[in-house]
Protein backbone atom coordinates (compact mmCIF):
# COMPACT_ATOMS: atom_id res chain seq x y z
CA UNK A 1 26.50 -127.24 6.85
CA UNK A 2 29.14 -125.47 4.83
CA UNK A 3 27.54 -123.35 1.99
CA UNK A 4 29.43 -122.86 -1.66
CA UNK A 5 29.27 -121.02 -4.57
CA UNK A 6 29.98 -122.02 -8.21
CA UNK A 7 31.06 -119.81 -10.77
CA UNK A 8 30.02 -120.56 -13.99
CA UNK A 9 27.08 -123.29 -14.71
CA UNK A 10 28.90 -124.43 -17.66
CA UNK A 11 30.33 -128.15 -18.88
CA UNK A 12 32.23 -128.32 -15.71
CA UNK A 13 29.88 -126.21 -13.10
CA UNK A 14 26.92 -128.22 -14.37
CA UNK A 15 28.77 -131.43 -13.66
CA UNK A 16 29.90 -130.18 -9.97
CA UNK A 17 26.14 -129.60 -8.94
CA UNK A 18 25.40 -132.81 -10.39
CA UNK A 19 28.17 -134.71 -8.75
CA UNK A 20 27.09 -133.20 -5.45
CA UNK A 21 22.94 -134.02 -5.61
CA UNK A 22 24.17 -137.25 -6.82
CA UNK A 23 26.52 -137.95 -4.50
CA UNK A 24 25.64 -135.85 -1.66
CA UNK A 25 24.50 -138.06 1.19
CA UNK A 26 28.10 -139.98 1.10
CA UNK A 27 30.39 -136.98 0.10
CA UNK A 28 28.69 -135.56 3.42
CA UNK A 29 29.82 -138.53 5.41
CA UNK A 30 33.28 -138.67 4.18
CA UNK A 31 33.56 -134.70 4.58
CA UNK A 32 31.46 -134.18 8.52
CA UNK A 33 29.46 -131.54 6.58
CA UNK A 34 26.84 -130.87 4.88
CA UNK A 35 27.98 -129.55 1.33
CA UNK A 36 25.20 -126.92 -0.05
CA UNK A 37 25.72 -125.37 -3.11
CA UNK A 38 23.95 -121.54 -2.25
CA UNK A 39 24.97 -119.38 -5.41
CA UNK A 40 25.52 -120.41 -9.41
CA UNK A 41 27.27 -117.11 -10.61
CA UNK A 42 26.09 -116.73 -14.67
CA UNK A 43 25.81 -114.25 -17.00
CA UNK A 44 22.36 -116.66 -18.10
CA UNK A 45 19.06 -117.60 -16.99
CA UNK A 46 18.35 -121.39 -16.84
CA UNK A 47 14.47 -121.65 -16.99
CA UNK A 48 12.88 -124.86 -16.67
CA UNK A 49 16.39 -125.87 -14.20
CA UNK A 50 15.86 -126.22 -10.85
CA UNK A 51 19.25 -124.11 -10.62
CA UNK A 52 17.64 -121.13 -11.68
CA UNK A 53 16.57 -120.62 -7.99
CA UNK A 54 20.11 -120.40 -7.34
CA UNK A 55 21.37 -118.59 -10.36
CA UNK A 56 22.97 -115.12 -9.47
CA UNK A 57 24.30 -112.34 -11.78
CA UNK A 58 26.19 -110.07 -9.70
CA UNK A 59 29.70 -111.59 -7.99
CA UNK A 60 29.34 -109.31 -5.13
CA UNK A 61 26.25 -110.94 -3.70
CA UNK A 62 28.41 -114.02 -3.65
CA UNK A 63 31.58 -112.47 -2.02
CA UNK A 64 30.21 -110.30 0.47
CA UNK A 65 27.41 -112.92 2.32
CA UNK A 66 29.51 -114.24 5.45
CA UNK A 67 27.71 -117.93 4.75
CA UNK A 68 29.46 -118.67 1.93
CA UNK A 69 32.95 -120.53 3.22
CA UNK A 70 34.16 -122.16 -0.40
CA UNK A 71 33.94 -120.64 -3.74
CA UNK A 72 34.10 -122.84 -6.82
CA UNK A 73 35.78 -121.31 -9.89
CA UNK A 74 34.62 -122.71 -13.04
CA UNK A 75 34.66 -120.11 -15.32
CA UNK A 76 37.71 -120.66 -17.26
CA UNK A 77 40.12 -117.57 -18.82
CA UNK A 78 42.57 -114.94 -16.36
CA UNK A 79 40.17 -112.66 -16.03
CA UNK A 80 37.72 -112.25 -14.43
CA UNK A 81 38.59 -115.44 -12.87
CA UNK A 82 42.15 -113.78 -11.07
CA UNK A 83 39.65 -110.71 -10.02
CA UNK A 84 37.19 -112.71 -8.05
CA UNK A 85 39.13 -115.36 -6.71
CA UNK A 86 41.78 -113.26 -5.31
CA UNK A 87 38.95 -110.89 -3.86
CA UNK A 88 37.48 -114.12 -2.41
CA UNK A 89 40.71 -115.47 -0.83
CA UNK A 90 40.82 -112.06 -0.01
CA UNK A 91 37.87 -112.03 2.04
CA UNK A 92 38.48 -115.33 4.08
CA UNK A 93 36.98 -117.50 1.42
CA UNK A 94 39.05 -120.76 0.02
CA UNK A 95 38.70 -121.27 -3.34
CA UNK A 96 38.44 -124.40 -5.70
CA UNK A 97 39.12 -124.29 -9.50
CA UNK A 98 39.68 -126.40 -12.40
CA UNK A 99 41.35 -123.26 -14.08
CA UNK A 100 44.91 -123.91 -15.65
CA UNK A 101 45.22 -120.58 -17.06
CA UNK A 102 44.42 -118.92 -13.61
CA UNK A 103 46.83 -121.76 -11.98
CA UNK A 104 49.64 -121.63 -14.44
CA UNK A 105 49.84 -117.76 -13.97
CA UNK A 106 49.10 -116.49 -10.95
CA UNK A 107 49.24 -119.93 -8.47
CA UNK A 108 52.40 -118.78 -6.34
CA UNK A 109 50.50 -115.40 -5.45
CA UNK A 110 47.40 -117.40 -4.83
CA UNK A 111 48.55 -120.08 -3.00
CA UNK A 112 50.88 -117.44 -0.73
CA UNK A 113 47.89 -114.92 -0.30
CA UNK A 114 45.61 -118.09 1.00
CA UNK A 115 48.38 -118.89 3.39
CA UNK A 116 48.30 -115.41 4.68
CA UNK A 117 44.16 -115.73 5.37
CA UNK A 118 44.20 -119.25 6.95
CA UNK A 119 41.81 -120.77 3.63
CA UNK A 120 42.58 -122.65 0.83
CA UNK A 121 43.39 -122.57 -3.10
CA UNK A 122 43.07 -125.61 -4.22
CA UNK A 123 43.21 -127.19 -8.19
CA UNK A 124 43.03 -130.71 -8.72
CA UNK A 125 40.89 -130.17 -11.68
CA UNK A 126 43.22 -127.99 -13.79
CA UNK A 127 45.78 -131.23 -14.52
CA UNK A 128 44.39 -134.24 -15.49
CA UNK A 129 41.25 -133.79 -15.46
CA UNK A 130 39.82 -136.57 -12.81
CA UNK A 131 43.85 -138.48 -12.49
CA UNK A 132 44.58 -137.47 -9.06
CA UNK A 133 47.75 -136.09 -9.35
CA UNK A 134 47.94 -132.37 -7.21
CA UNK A 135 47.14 -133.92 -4.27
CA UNK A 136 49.77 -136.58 -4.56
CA UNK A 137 52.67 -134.33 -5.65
CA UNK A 138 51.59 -131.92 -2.86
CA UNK A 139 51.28 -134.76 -0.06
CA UNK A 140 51.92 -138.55 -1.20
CA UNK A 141 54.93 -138.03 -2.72
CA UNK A 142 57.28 -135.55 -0.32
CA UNK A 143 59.46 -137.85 0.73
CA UNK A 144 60.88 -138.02 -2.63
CA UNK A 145 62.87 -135.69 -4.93
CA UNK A 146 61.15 -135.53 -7.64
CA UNK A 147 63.29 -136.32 -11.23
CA UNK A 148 60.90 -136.40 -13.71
CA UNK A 149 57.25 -135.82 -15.06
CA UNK A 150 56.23 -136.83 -18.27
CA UNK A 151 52.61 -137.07 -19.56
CA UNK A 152 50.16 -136.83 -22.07
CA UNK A 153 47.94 -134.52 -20.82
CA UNK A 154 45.80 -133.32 -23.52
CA UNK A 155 42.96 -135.76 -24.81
CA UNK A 156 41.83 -133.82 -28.29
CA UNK A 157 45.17 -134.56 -29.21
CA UNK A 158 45.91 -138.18 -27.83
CA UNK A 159 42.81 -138.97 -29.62
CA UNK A 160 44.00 -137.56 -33.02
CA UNK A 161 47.09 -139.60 -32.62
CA UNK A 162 45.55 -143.04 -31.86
CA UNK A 163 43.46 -142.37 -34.34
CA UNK A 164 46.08 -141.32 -37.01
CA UNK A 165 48.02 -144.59 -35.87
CA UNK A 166 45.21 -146.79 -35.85
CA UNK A 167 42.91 -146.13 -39.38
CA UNK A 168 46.59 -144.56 -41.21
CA UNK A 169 44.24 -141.00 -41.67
CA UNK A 170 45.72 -137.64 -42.09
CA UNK A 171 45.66 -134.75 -39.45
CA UNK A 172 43.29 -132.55 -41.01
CA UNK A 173 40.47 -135.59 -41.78
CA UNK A 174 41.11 -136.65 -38.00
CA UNK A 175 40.52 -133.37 -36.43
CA UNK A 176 37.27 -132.81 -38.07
CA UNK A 177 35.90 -136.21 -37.14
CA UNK A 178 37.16 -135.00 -33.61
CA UNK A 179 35.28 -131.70 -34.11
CA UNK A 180 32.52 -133.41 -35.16
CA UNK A 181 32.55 -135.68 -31.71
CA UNK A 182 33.14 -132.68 -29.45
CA UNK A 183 36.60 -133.61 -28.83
CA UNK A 184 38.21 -130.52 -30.34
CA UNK A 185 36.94 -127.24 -30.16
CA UNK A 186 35.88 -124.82 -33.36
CA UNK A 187 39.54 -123.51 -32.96
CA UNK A 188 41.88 -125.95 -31.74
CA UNK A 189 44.75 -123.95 -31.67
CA UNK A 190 45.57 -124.19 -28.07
CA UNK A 191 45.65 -128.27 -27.68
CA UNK A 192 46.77 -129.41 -31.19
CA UNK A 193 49.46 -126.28 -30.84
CA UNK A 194 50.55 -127.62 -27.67
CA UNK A 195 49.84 -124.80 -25.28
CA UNK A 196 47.21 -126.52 -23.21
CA UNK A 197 49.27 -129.00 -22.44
CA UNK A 198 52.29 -126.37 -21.34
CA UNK A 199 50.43 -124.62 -19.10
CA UNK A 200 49.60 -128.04 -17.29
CA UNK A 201 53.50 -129.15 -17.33
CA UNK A 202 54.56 -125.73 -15.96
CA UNK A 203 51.82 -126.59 -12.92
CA UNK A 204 52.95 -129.61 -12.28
CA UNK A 205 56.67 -128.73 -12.64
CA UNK A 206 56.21 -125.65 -10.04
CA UNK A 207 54.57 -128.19 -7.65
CA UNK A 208 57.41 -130.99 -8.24
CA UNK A 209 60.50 -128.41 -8.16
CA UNK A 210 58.72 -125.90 -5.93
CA UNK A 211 59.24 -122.64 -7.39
CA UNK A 212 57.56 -120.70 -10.33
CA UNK A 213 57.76 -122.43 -13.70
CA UNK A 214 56.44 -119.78 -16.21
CA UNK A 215 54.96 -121.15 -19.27
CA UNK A 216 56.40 -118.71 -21.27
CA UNK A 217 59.44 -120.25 -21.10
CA UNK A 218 59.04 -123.74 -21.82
CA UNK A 219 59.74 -124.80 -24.96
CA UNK A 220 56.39 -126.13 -27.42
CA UNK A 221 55.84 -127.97 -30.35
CA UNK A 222 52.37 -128.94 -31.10
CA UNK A 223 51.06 -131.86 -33.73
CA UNK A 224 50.01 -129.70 -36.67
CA UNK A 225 53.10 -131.07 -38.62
CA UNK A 226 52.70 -134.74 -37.75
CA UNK A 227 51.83 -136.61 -41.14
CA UNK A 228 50.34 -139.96 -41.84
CA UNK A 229 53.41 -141.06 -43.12
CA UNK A 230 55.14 -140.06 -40.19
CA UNK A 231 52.55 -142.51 -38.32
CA UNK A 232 53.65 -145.26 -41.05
CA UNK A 233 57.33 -144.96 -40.12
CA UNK A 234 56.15 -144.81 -36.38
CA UNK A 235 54.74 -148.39 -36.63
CA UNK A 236 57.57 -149.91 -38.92
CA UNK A 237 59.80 -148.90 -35.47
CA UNK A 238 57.02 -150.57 -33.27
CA UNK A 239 56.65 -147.32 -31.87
CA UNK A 240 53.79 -144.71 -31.40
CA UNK A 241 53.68 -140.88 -31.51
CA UNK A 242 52.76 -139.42 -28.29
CA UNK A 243 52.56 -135.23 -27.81
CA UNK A 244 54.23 -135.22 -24.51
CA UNK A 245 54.70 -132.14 -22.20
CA UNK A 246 58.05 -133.54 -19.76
CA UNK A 247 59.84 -131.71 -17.40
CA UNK A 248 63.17 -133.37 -16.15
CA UNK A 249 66.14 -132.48 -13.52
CA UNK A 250 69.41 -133.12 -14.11
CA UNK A 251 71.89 -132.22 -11.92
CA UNK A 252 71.03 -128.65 -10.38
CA UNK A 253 69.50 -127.93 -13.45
CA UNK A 254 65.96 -128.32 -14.83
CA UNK A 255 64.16 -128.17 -18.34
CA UNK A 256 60.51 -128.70 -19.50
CA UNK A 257 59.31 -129.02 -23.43
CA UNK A 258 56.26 -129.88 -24.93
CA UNK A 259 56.78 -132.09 -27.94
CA UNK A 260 55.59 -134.99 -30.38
CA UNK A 261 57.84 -138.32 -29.02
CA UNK A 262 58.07 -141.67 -30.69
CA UNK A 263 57.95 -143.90 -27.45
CA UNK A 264 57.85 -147.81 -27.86
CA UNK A 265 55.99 -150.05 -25.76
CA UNK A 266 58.32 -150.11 -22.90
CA UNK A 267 57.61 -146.80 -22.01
CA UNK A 268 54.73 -146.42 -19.66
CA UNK A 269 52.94 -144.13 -21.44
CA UNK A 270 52.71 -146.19 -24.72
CA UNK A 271 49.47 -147.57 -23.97
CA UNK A 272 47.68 -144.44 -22.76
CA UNK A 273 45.76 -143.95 -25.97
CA UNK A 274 41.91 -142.31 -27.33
CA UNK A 275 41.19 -139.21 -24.97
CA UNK A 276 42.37 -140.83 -21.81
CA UNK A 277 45.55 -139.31 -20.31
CA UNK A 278 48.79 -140.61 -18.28
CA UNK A 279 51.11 -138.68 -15.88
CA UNK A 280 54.44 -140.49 -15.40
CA UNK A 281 56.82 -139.52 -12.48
CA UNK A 282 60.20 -140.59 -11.50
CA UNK A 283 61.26 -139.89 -8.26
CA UNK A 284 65.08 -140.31 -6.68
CA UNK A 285 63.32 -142.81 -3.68
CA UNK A 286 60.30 -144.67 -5.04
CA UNK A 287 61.29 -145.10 -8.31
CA UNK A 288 58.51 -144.50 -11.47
CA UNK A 289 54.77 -144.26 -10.96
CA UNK A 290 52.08 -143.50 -13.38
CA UNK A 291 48.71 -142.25 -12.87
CA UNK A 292 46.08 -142.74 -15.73
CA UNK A 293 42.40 -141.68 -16.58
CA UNK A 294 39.92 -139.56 -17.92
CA UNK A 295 42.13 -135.92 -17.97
CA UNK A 296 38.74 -134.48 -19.15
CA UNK A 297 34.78 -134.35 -19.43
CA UNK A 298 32.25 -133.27 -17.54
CA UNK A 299 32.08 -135.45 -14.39
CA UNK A 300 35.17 -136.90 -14.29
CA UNK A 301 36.83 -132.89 -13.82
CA UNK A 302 33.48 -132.43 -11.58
CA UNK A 303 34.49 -135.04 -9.19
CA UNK A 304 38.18 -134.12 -8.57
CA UNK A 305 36.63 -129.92 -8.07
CA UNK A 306 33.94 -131.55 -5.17
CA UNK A 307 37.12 -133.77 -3.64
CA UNK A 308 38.83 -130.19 -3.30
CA UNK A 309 35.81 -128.99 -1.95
CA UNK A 310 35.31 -131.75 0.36
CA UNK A 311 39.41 -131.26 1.05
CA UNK A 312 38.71 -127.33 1.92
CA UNK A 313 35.61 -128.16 3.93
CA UNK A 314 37.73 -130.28 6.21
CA UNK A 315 40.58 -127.39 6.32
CA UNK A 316 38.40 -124.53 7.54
CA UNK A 317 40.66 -122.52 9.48
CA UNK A 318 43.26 -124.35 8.46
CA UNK A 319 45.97 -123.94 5.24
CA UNK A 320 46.98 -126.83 3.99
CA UNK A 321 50.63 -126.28 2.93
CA UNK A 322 51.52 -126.36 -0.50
CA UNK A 323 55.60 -125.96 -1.35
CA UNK A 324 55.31 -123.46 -4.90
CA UNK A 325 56.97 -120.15 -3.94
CA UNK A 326 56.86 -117.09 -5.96
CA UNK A 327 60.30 -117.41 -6.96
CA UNK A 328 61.18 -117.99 -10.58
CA UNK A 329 63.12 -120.91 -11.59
CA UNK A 330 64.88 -120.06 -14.26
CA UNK A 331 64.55 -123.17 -16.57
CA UNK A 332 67.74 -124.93 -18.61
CA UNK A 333 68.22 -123.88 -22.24
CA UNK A 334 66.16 -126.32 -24.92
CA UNK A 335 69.69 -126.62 -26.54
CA UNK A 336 71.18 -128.29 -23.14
CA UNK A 337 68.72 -131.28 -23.79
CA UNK A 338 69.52 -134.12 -24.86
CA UNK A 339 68.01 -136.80 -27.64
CA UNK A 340 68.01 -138.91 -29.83
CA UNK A 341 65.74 -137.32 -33.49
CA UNK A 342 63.96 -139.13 -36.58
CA UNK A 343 64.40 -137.17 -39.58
CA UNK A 344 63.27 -137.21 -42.98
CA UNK A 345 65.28 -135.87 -45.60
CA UNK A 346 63.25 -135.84 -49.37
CA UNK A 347 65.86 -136.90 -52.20
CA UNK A 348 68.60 -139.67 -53.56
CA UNK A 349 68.30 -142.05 -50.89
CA UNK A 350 72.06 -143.20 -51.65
CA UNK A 351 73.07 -139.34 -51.71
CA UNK A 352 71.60 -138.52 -48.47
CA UNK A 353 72.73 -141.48 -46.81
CA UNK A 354 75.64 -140.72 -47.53
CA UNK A 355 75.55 -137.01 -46.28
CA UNK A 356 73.96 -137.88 -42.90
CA UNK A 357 76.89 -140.56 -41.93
CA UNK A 358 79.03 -137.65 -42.65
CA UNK A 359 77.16 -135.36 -40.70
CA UNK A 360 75.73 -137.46 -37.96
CA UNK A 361 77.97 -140.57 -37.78
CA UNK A 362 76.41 -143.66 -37.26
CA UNK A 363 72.59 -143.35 -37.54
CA UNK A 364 69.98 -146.07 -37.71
CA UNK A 365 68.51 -146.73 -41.07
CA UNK A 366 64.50 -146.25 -40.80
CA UNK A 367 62.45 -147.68 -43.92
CA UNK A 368 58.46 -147.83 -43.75
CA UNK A 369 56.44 -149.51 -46.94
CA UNK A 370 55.19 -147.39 -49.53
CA UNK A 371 57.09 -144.44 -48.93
CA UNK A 372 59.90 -143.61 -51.58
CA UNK A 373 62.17 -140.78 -52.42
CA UNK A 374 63.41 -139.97 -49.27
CA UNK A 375 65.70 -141.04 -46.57
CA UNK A 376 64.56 -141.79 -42.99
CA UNK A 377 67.17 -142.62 -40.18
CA UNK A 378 67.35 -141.70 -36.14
CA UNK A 379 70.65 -140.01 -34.78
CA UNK A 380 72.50 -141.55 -31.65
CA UNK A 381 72.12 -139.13 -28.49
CA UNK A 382 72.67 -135.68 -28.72
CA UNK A 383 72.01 -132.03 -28.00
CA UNK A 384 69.20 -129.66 -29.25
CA UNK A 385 72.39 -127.48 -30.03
CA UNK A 386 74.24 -130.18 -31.98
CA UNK A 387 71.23 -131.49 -33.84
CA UNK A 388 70.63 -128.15 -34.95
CA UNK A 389 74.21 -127.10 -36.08
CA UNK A 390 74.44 -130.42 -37.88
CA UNK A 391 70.69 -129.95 -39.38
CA UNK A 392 71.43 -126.59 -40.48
CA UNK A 393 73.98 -128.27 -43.20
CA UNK A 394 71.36 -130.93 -44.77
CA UNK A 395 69.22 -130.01 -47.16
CA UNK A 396 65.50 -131.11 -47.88
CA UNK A 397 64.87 -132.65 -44.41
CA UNK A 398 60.99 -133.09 -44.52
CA UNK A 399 60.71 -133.34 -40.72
CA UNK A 400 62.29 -134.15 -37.15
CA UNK A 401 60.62 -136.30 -34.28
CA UNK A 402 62.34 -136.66 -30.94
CA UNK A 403 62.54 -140.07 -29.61
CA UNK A 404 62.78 -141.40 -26.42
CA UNK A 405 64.03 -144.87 -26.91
């Protein structure tokens, strides 16, 4: 029998004990052990739940009994979640977590300290959700360099874009209804800002690249801006807005941005819409692969946390090796990449078409129905740095998109 403990009986907590009782007879098979769940840390009582026999308030009754070989971190936030996990590792204990603040900044120590110990730190959970995609960078896919990841991995905002696309509603009237559902939280700043989804591309860009990828320093756009007549000029192109966090090497150097993207339906992540998400990676010897699912909810994060803890329950003893050293890799500059933009310019149509050819050169003419007094076209490819220079000279432009087409 290997004993556990979770921390935090929340969404995600709640949904590992359930996973496990429902599961438990062939999660034991597949694991050799028997999985118990001894300890639910929580600042609350839960009467009238069976868990309450298990609910503890104090960590250190958790970290200091000798039974407990895994620790599950559900808690969410840096702190105290960096405090007891690292005192856990600490103390010969692997740890699981669905945590991408905790992973984003302190995974190199983490993973390094658990090597030193012989246990595990282990995070499936905090990208994607239930898409396996951790376990595959860190094992399925070493044979390969790894050349590109691009995904939509926030489903509060994928969901306000399908559904800005697919009814012609404006952001504010979507993100209510998706308040309403319990897609968004009270404050949505951090997904519909973009800085959920950086934290997850700067995991999954330390993992592909294998050194530190700080969040701070990738560059992030949220949706706030996107209107519903960009959506209308998004479908006259046959193309969608996606918010996409992508991380990309070129040469010996690498950058990563989080950013809206019109994308057309060749791209494989066109058809990822509603709350589900999609992980794209190109890699120099197999070529593209995409994962897609659930990236959140209860029990589909619950069920990647219990494979880690079925993962660490085989691996007692043992470190399983994962390449993310400590090291910072100093990213490209955002005005090295390259694009081609949609802008908007408010005015004389024949006036401003005639400034952007002299500007821009040769641009493709965008017009959607409906939409009048301004000027809509999409540069040929070119840098952050150029687009901006060049911008900096037009007047009135209403907004930019990046495409990828």
């Amino acid at each position: 029998m290997v004993n556990i403990a979770v921390l935090g009986y929340g969404t995600v907590g709640a949904g590992v004990v359930e996973v496990l009782n429902v599961n438990g007879e062939s999660i034991s098979k597949r694991c050799g052990h028997e999985i118990c769940v001894k300890y639910v840390l929580d600042l609350r009582d839960f009467p009238g739940d069976p868990i309450q026999e298990k609910i503890v308030h104090d960590y250190n009754i958790i970290v200091h009994d000798p039974e407990i070989r895994i620790i599950v971190e559900v808690m969410g936030g840096v702190e105290p979640a960096y405090s007891f996990v690292k005192e856990a590792i600490l103390k010969g204990k692997s740890v699981c977590t669905s945590n991408k603040e905790l992973v984003a900044k302190h995974g190199a120590e983490l993973l390094e300290l658990s090597k030193q110990k012989k246990v595990n730190f282990l995070f499936e959970a905090s990208v994607g959700g239930g898409i396996p995609i951790i376990r595959p960078l860190n094992q399925s896919l070493t044979a390969d360099e790894i050349e590109e990841i691009t995904g939509i991995l926030n489903g509060t905002t994928n969901y306000i874009l399908t559904k800005m696309s697919n009814e012609g509603l404006d952001f504010d009237t979507v993100l209510k209804e998706a308040q309403q559902k319990g897609y968004a939280e009270r404050n949505p700043e951090a997904d519909v800002e973009g800085y959920d989804t950086c934290r997850k591309i700067a995991i999954l860009s330390s993992l592909a690249f294998g050194m530190q990828v700080d969040f701070e320093d990738i560059y992030t756009e949220g949706i706030s801006k996107i209107t519903d007549t960009d959506i209308k000029y998004a479908k006259a192109l046959g193309a969608s807005i996606k918010l996409l966090g992508t991380s990309r090497k070129e040469s010996d150097h690498v950058y990563a941005m989080v950013a809206p993207m019109l994308i057309k339906p060749t791209h494989p992540l066109y058809s990822v819409n509603d709350v589900f998400n999609g992980i794209f990676v190109r890699g120099n010897v197999i070529g593209d692969v995409m994962f897609y699912g659930s990236g959140a909810g209860k029990l589909p994060t619950a069920s990647a946390v219990v494979a880690d803890v079925v993962d660490a329950a085989k691996h007692i003893g043992t470190n399983i090796m994962t390449l993310w050293s400590s090291k910072k890799l100093e990213l490209s500059g955002m005005k090295n990449a390259r694009h081609k933009y949609f802008v908007r310019v408010a005015g004389n149509t024949d006036e401003i078409k005639e400034q952007a050819a002299l500007l821009f050169g040769q641009v493709e003419e965008v017009k959607a129905p409906d939409i009048v007094n301004e000027y809509a076209f999409i540069t040929t490819h070119m840098s952050e740095e150029t687009y901006q220079e060049k911008a900096s000279n037009m007047d009135h432009i209403v907004s930019m998109i990046r495409v990828m087409f």
